[in-house]
Structure formats: structure tokens, C-alpha cells
C-alpha atoms as a PDB file:
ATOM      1  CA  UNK A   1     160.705  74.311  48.100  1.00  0.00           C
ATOM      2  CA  UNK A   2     162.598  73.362  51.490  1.00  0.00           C
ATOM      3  CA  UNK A   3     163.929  76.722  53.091  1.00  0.00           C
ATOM      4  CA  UNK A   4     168.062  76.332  53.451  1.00  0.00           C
ATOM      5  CA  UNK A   5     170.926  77.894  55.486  1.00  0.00           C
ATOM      6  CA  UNK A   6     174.550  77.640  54.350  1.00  0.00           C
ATOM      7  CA  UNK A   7     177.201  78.872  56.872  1.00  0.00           C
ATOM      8  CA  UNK A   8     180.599  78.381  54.830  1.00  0.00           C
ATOM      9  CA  UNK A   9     184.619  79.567  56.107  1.00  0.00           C
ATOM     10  CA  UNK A  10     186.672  80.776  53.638  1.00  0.00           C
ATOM     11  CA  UNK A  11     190.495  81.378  53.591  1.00  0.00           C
ATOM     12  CA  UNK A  12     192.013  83.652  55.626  1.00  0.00           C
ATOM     13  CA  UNK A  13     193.419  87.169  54.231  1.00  0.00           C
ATOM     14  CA  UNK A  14     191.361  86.848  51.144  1.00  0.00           C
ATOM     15  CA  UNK A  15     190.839  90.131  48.963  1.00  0.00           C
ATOM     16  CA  UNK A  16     187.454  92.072  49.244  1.00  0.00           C
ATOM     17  CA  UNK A  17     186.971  91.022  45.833  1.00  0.00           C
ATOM     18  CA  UNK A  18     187.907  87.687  46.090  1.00  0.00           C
ATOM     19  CA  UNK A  19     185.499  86.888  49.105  1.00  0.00           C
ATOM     20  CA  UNK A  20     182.247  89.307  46.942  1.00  0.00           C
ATOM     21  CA  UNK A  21     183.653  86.612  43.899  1.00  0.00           C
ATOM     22  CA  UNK A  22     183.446  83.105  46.314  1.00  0.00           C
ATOM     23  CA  UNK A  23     179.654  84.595  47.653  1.00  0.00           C
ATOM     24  CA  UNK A  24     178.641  86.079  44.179  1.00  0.00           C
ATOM     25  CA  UNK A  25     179.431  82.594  42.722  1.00  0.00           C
ATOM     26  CA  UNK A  26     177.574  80.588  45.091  1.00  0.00           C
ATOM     27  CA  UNK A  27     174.448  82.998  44.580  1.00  0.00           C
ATOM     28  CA  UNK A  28     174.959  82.673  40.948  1.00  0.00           C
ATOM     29  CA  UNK A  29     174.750  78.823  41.146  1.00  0.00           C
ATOM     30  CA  UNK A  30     171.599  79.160  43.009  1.00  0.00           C
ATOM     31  CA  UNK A  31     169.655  81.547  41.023  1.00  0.00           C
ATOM     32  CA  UNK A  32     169.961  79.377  37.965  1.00  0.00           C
ATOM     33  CA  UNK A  33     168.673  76.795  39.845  1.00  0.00           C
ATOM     34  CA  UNK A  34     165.474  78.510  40.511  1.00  0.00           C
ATOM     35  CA  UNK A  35     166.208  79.269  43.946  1.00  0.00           C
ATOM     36  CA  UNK A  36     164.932  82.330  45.992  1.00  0.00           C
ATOM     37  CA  UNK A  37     167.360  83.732  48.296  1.00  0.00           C
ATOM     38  CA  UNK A  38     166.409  85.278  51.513  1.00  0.00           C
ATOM     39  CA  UNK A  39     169.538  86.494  53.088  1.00  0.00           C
ATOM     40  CA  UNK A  40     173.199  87.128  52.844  1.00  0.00           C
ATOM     41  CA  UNK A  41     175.519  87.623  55.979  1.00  0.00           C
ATOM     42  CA  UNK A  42     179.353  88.237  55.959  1.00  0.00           C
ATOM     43  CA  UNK A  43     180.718  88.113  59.372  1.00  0.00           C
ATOM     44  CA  UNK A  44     184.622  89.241  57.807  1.00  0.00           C
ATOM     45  CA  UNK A  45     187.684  87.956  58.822  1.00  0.00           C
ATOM     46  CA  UNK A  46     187.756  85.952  62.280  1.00  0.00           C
ATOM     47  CA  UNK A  47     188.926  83.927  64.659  1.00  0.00           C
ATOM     48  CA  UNK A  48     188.183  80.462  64.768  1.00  0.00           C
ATOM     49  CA  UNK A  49     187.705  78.242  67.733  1.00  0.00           C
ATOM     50  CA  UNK A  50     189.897  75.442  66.659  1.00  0.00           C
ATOM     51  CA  UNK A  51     192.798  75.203  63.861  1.00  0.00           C
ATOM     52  CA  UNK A  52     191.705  73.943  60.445  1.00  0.00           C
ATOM     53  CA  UNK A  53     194.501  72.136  58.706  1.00  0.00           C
ATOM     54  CA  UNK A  54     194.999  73.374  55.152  1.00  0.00           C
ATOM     55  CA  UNK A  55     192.913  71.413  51.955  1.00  0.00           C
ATOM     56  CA  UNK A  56     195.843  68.286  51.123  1.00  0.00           C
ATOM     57  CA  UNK A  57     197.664  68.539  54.195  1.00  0.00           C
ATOM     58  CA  UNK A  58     196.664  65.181  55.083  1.00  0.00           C
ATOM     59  CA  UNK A  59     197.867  64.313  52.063  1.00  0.00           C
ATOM     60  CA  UNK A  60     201.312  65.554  52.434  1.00  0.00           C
ATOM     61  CA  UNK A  61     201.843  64.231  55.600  1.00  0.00           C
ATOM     62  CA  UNK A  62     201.008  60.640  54.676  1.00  0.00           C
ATOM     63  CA  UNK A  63     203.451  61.332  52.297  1.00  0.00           C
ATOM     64  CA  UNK A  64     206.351  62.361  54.024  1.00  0.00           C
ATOM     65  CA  UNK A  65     205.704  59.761  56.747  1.00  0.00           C
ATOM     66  CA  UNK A  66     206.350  57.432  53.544  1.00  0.00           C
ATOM     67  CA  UNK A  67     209.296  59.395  53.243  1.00  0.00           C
ATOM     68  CA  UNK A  68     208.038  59.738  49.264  1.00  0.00           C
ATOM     69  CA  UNK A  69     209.830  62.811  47.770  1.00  0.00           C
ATOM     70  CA  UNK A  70     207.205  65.880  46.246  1.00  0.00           C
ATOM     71  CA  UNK A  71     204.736  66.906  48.961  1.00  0.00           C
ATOM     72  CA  UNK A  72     205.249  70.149  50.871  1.00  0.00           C
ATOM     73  CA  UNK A  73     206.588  68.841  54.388  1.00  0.00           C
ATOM     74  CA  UNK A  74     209.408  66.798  52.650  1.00  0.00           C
ATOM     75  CA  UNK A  75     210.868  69.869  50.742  1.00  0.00           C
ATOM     76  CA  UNK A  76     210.496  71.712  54.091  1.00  0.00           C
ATOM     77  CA  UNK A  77     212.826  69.059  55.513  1.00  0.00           C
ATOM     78  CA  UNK A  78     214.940  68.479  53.047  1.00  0.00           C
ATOM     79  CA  UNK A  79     215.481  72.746  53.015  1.00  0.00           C
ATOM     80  CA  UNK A  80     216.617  72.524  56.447  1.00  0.00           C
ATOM     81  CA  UNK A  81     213.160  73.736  57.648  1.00  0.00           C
ATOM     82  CA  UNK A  82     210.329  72.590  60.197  1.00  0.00           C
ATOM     83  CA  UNK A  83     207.872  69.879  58.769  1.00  0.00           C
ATOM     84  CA  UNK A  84     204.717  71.515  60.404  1.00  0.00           C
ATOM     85  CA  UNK A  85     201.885  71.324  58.371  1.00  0.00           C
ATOM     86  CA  UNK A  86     200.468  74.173  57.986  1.00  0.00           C
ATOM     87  CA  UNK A  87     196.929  75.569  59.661  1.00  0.00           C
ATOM     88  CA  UNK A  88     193.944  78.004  59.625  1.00  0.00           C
ATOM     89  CA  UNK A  89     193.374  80.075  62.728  1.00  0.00           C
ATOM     90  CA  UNK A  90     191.478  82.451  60.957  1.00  0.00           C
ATOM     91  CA  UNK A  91     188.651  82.256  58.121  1.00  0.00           C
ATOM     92  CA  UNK A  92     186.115  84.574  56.567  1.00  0.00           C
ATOM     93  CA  UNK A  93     182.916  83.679  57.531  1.00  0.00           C
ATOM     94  CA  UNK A  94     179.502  84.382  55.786  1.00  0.00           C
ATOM     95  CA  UNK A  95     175.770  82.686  56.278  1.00  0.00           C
ATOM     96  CA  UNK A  96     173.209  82.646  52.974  1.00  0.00           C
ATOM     97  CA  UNK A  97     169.684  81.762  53.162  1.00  0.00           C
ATOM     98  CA  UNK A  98     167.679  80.106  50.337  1.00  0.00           C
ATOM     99  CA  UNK A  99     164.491  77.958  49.495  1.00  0.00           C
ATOM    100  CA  UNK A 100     165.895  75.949  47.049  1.00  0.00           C
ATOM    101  CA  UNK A 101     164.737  72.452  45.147  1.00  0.00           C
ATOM    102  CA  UNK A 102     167.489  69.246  46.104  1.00  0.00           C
ATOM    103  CA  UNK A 103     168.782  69.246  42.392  1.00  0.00           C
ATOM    104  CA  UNK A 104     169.756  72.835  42.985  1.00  0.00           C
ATOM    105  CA  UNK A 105     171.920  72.078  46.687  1.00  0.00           C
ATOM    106  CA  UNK A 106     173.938  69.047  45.021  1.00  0.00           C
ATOM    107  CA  UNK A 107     174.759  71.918  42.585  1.00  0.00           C
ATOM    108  CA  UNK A 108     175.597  74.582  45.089  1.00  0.00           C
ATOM    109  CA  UNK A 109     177.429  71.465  46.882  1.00  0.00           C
ATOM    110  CA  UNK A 110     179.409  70.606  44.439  1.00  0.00           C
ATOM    111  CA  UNK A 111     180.408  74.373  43.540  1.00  0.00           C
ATOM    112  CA  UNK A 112     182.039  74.865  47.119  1.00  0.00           C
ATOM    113  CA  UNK A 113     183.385  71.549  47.050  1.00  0.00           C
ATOM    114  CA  UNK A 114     185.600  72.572  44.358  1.00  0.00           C
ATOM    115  CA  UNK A 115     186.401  76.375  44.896  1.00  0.00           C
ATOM    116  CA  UNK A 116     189.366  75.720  46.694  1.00  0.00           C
ATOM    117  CA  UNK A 117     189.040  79.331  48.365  1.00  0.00           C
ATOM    118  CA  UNK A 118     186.245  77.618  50.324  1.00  0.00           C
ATOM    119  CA  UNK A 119     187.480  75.975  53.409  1.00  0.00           C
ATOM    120  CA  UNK A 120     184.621  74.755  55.297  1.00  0.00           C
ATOM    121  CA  UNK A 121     181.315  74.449  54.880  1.00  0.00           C
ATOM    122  CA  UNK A 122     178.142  72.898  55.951  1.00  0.00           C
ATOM    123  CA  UNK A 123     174.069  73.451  54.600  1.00  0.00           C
ATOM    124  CA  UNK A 124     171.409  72.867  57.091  1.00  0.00           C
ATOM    125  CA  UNK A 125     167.756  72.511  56.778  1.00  0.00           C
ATOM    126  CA  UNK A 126     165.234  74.596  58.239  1.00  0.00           C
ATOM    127  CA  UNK A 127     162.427  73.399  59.852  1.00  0.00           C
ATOM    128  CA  UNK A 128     159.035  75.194  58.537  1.00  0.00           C
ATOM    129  CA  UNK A 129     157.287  77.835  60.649  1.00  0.00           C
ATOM    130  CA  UNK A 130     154.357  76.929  62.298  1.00  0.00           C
ATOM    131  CA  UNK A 131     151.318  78.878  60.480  1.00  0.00           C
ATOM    132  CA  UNK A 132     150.336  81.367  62.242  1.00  0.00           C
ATOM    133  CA  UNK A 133     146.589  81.307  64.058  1.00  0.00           C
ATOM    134  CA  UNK A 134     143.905  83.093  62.325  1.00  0.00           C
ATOM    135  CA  UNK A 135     143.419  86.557  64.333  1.00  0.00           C
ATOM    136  CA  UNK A 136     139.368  86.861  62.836  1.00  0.00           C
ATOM    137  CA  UNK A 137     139.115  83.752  64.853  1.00  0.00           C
ATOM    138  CA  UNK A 138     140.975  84.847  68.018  1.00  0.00           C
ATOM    139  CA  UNK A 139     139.588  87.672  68.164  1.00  0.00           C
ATOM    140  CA  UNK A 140     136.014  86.178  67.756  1.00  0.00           C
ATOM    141  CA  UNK A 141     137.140  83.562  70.828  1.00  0.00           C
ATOM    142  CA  UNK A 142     137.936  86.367  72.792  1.00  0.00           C
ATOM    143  CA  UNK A 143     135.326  88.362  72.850  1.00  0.00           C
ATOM    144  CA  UNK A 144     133.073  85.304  73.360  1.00  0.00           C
ATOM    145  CA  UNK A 145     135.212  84.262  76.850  1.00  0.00           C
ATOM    146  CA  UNK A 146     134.682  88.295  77.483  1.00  0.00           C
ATOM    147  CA  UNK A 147     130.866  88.355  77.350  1.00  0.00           C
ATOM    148  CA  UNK A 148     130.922  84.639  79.138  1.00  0.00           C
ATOM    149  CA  UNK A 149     133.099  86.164  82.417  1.00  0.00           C
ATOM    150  CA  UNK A 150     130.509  89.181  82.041  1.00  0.00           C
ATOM    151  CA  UNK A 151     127.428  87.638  82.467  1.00  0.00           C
ATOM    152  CA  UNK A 152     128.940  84.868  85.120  1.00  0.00           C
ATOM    153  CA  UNK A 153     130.127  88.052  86.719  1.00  0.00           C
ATOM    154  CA  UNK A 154     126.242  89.110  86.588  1.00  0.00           C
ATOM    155  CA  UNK A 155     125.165  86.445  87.542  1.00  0.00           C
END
């Protein structure tokens, strides 16, 4: 099984409860899968380094540019407000690690796809870790470059 890291952004000014519910489900989708997770990170509430526009915004502004009655921005207009579409400064942000078969990620993939709590996110693969040398057979090496310098030292 390929190890996995998901780093996901959640909406802002969620309850505690809500955000343990978006991680606990994504977990949940994952252990039935078979998968073995490794770690869980919540980095909270922060700032983001660009805004995010909100999930169907693009939808409402193609829609008021069409001047077609129903999305968001035209009842903001036709209220008297400002048509600005709103966006995300902030998110909550948390990490997961996994090892994880590929039926199992379309699953988890298509869980935050439609938790509409979930603003953002993206899965990466992780390379494998080198295996690490055999120390029997370092140490063996080294002590046979230690008596070699010794008896060219000798010598």
C-alpha cells in the first residue's frame, strides 16, 4: 500500500465539533477501506495566503452577468446592496497521513468532494523511504578499513 498525505481547508468559523465531525468522517471513510493511518494534524483556524471564492460563486456570477433572476449577487442588487461575491480569507486547516490502496482514495476523494464544509483540498503521494543500510554490515566494513589503516600505519 502507497503511503498518502492529505492537506485539506475547511470553512472558516466552523464549530469544534463540526471540524472533529469533517476529520472524524474522512478517517471513517478510510478505515473501512482498509487503510492504516499514520497521523492527524489540525493547524486551527488561519489565515490564508490568497482569497478563496466561496463553492458556486462562479456560478452566481455567470448568472447575474446573464442578468438571470435567483443567484445570490442578483438579489444583492436588486436589495439595493453590493454584488461582491463573497470570499474566504480564512480556513481551518488540518494534514492526515495514510497508506491506503487506490480504491480506498477515490473513496476518500469523493467524500470531501461532497462535504460542502470542505473547501479545499489536495492528496499527495509520498515517495518511499530509502531502506535503511544494514548496521551488522557497516559495522563489519568498518572495522575492516580500521585494522587496514592499522597495519598500513605499521607498516
Amino acid at each position: 500500500m502507497p503511503f498518502y498525505e492529505v492537506f485539506a481547508l475547511a470553512k472558516p468559523k466552523l464549530a469544534t465539533a463540526q471540524c472533529a465531525e469533517v476529520l472524524r468522517g474522512a478517517a471513517t471513510v478510510l478505515l473501512k477501506g482498509g487503510a492504516i493511518l499514520t497521523d492527524i494534524k489540525s493547524y486551527g483556524e488561519r489565515e490564508i495566503a490568497y482569497k478563496i471564492r466561496r463553492p458556486g460563486a462562479a456560478f452566481d456570477e455567470a448568472r447575474m452577468r446573464a442578468g438571470m433572476p435567483g443567484c445570490i449577487a442578483h438579489c444583492a442588487v436588486s436589495l439595493g446592496g453590493t454584488s461582491r461575491v463573497w470570499r474566504v480569507v480564512q480556513a481551518f486547516m488540518w494534514q492526515m497521513g495514510f497508506m491506503a490502496d487506490p480504491r480506498t482514495l477515490k473513496e476518500l476523494d469523493h467524500q470531501l468532494k461532497v462535504d460542502e464544509r470542505v473547501l479545499r483540498f489536495m492528496v499527495f503521494r509520498k515517495r518511499a523511504l530509502p531502506k535503511l543500510p544494514n548496521t551488522y554490515a557497516l559495522a563489519k566494513k568498518a572495522k575492516e578499513l580500521l585494522t587496514q589503516r592499522r597495519e598500513g600505519a605499521v607498516a
